[in-house]
Protein backbone atom coordinates (compact mmCIF):
# COMPACT_ATOMS: atom_id res chain seq x y z
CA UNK A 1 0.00 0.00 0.00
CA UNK A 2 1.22 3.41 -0.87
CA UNK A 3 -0.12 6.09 0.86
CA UNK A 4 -1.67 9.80 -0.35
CA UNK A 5 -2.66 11.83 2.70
CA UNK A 6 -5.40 14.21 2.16
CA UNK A 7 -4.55 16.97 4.71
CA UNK A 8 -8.15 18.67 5.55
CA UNK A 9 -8.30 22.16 7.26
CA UNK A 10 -11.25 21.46 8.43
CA UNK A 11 -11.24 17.77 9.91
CA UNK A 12 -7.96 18.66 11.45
CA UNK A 13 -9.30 21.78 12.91
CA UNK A 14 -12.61 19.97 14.40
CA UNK A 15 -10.21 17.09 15.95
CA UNK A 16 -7.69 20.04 17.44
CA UNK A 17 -4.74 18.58 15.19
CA UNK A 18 -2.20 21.39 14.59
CA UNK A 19 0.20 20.72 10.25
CA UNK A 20 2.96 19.24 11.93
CA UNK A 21 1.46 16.65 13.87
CA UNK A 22 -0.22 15.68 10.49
CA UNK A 23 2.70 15.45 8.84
CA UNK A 24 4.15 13.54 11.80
CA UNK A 25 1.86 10.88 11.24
CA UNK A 26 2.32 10.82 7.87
CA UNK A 27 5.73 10.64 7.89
CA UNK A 28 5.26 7.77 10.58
CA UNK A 29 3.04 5.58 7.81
CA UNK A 30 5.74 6.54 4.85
CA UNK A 31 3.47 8.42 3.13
CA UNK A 32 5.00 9.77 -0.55
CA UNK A 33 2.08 12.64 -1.42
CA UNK A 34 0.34 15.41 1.04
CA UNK A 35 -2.59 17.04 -0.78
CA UNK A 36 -3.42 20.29 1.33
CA UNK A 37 -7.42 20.95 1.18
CA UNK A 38 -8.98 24.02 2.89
CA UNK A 39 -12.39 24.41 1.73
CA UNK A 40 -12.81 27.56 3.90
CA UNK A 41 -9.30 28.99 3.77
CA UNK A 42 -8.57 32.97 2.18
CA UNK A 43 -5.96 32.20 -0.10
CA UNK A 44 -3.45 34.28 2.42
CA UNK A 45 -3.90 31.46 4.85
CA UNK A 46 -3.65 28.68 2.80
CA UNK A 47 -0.49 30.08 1.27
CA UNK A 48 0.59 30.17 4.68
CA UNK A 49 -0.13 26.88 5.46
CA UNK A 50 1.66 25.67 2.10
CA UNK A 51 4.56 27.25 3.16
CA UNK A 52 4.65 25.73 6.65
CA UNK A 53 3.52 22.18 5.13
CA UNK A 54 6.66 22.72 2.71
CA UNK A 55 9.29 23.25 5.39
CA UNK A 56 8.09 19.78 7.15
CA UNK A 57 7.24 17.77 4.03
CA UNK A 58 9.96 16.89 1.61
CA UNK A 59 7.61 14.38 -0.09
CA UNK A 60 5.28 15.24 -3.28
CA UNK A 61 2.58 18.17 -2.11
CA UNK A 62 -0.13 19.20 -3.93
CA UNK A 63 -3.04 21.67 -3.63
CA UNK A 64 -6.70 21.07 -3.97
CA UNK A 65 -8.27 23.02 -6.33
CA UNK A 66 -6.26 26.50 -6.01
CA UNK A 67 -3.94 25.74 -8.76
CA UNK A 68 -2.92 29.77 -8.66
CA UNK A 69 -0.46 28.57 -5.23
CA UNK A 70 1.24 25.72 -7.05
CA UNK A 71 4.40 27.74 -7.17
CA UNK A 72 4.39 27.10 -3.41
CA UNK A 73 4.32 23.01 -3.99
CA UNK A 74 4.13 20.39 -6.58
CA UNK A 75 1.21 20.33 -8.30
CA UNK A 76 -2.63 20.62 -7.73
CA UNK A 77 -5.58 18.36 -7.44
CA UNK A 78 -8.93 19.25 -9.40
CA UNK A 79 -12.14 18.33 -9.20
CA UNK A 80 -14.02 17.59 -11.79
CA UNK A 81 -15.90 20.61 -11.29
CA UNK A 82 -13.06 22.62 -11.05
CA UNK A 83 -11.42 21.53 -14.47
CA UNK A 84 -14.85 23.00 -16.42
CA UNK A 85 -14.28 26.69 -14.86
CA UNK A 86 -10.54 27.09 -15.78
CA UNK A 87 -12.72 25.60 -19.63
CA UNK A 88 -15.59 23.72 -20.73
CA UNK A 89 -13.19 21.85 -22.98
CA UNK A 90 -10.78 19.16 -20.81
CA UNK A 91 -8.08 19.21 -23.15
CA UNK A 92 -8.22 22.90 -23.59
CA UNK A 93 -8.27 23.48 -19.88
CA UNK A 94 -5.45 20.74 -18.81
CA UNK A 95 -3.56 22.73 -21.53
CA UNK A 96 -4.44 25.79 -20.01
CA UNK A 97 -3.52 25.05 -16.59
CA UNK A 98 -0.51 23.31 -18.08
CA UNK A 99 0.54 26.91 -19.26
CA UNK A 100 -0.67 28.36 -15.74
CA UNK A 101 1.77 26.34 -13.55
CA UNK A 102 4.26 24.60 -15.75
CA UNK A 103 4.84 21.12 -17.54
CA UNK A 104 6.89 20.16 -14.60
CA UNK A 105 3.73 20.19 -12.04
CA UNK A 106 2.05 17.57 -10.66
CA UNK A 107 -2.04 17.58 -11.87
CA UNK A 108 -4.65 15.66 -10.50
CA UNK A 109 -8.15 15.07 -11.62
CA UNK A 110 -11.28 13.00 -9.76
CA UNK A 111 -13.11 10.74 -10.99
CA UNK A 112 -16.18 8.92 -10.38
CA UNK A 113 -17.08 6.27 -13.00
CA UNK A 114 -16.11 4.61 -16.19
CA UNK A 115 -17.08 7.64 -18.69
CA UNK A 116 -14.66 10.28 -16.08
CA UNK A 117 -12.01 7.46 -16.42
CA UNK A 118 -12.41 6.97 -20.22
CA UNK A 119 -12.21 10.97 -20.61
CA UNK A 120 -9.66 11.47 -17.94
CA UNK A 121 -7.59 8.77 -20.25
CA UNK A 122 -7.48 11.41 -23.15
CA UNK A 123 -5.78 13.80 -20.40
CA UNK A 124 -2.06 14.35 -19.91
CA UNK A 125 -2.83 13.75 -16.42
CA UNK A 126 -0.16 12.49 -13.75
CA UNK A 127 -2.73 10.49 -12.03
CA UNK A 128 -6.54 10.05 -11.47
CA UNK A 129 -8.49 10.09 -7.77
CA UNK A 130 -10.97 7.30 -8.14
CA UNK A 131 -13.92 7.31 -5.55
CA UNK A 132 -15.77 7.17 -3.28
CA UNK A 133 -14.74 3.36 -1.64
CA UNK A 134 -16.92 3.92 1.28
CA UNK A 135 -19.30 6.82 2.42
CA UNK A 136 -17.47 9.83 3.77
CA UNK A 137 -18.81 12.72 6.11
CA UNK A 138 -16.65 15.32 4.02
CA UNK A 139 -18.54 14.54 0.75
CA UNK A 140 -21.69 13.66 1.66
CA UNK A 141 -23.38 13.16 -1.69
CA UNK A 142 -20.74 11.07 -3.31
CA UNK A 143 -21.76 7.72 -4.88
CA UNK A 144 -20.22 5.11 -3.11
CA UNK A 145 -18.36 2.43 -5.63
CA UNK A 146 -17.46 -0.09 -3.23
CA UNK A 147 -15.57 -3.42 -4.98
CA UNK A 148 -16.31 -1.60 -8.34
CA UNK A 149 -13.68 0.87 -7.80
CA UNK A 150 -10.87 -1.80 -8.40
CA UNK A 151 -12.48 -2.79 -11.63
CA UNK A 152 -13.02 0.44 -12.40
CA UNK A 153 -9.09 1.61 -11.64
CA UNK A 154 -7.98 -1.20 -14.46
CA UNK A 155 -9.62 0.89 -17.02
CA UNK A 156 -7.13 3.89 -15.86
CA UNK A 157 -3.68 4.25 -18.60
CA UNK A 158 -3.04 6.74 -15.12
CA UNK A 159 -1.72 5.66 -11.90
CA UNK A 160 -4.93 5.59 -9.45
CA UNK A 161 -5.53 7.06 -6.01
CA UNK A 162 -8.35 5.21 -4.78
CA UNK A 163 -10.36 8.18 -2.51
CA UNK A 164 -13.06 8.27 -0.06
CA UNK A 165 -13.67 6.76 3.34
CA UNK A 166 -10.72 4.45 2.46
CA UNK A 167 -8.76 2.70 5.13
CA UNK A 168 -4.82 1.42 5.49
CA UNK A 169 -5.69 -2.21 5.52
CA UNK A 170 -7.90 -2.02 2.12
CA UNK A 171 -6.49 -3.99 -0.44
CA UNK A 172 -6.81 -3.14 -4.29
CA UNK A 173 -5.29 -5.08 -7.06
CA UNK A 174 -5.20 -1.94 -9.68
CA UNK A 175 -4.59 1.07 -7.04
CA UNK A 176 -1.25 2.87 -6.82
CA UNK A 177 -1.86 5.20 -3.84
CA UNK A 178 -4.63 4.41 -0.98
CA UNK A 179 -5.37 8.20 -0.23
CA UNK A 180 -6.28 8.76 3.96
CA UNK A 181 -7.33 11.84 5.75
CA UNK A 182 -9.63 10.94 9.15
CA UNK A 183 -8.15 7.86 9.26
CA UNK A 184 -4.28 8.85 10.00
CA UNK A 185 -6.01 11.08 13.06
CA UNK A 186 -7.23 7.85 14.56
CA UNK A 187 -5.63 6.45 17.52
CA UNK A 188 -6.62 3.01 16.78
CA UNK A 189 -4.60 2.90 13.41
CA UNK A 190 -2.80 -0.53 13.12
């Protein structure tokens, strides 16, 4: 298992978990990529927080959705969403956003089924978020794929980060990254 840790303002904030004891535990599991999400963030404090995160991290660090901070890490993780605002065309916009943070940048796109995967395939992509596994309370109205998601991540010519509610002992034959957020704030974690 290789592990993606989705670093969530929020969550950490309602649990009283301060950056570097998230990146402690991190570091503890060997993970290799720290996506920063902050949902509710101004951009001054989430620059902030990049910068602090990039000081303890020396793995891969990306940014959900505010691809205008990527200078401050590695790359940035879009929604689906997110991907039709920077342009309604998905070539045109990963090109776009390409030209907004450099070739050299990590990008990230979610998906949620085979007809996301078969478009996100078209995509000069450097990996896909597949998901939900399992029901999550931070996305609420996500469709949860359950067993399907494996099947689902052989379609993928991308490396896959298998996302939501997903736990360290969940096994996947076609998943390259098992991404964790609540679950690295647990005590219980074996």
């Amino acid at each position: 298992m290789r592990l993606y840790a989705l670093c969530d303002a929020d969550t950490l904030r309602s649990r009283g978990v301060d950056l570097p004891a998230f990146v402690d535990r991190v570091k503890g599991r060997n993970g290799e990529i720290l996506q920063y999400r902050n949902k509710h963030g101004d951009i001054t404090q989430i620059k902030n927080d990049l910068i602090l995160l990039r000081r303890l991290w020396d793995g891969f660090l990306v940014i959900n959705d505010h691809y205008e901070l990527v200078p401050f890490c590695d790359g940035v993780h879009l929604g689906q969403e997110d991907l039709i605002r920077i342009d309604p065309n998905p070539e045109r916009a990963i090109k776009m956003l390409k030209m907004a943070i450099g070739e050299e940048k990590i990008i990230g796109l979610s998906t949620h089924n085979r007809e996301e995967i078969s478009a996100a395939n078209t995509l000069d992509l450097n990996y896909i978020g597949l998901g939900a596994y399992r029901a999550t309370s931070t996305k609420s109205d996500a469709k949860v794929l359950g067993e399907e998601l494996d099947s689902l991540a052989k379609m993928s010519k991308h490396p896959v980060a298998a996302i939501g509610g997903v736990r360290l002992n969940d096994t996947f034959k076609y998943v390259t990254y098992h991404v964790i957020g609540s679950g690295l704030l647990s005590e219980d974690i074996g």
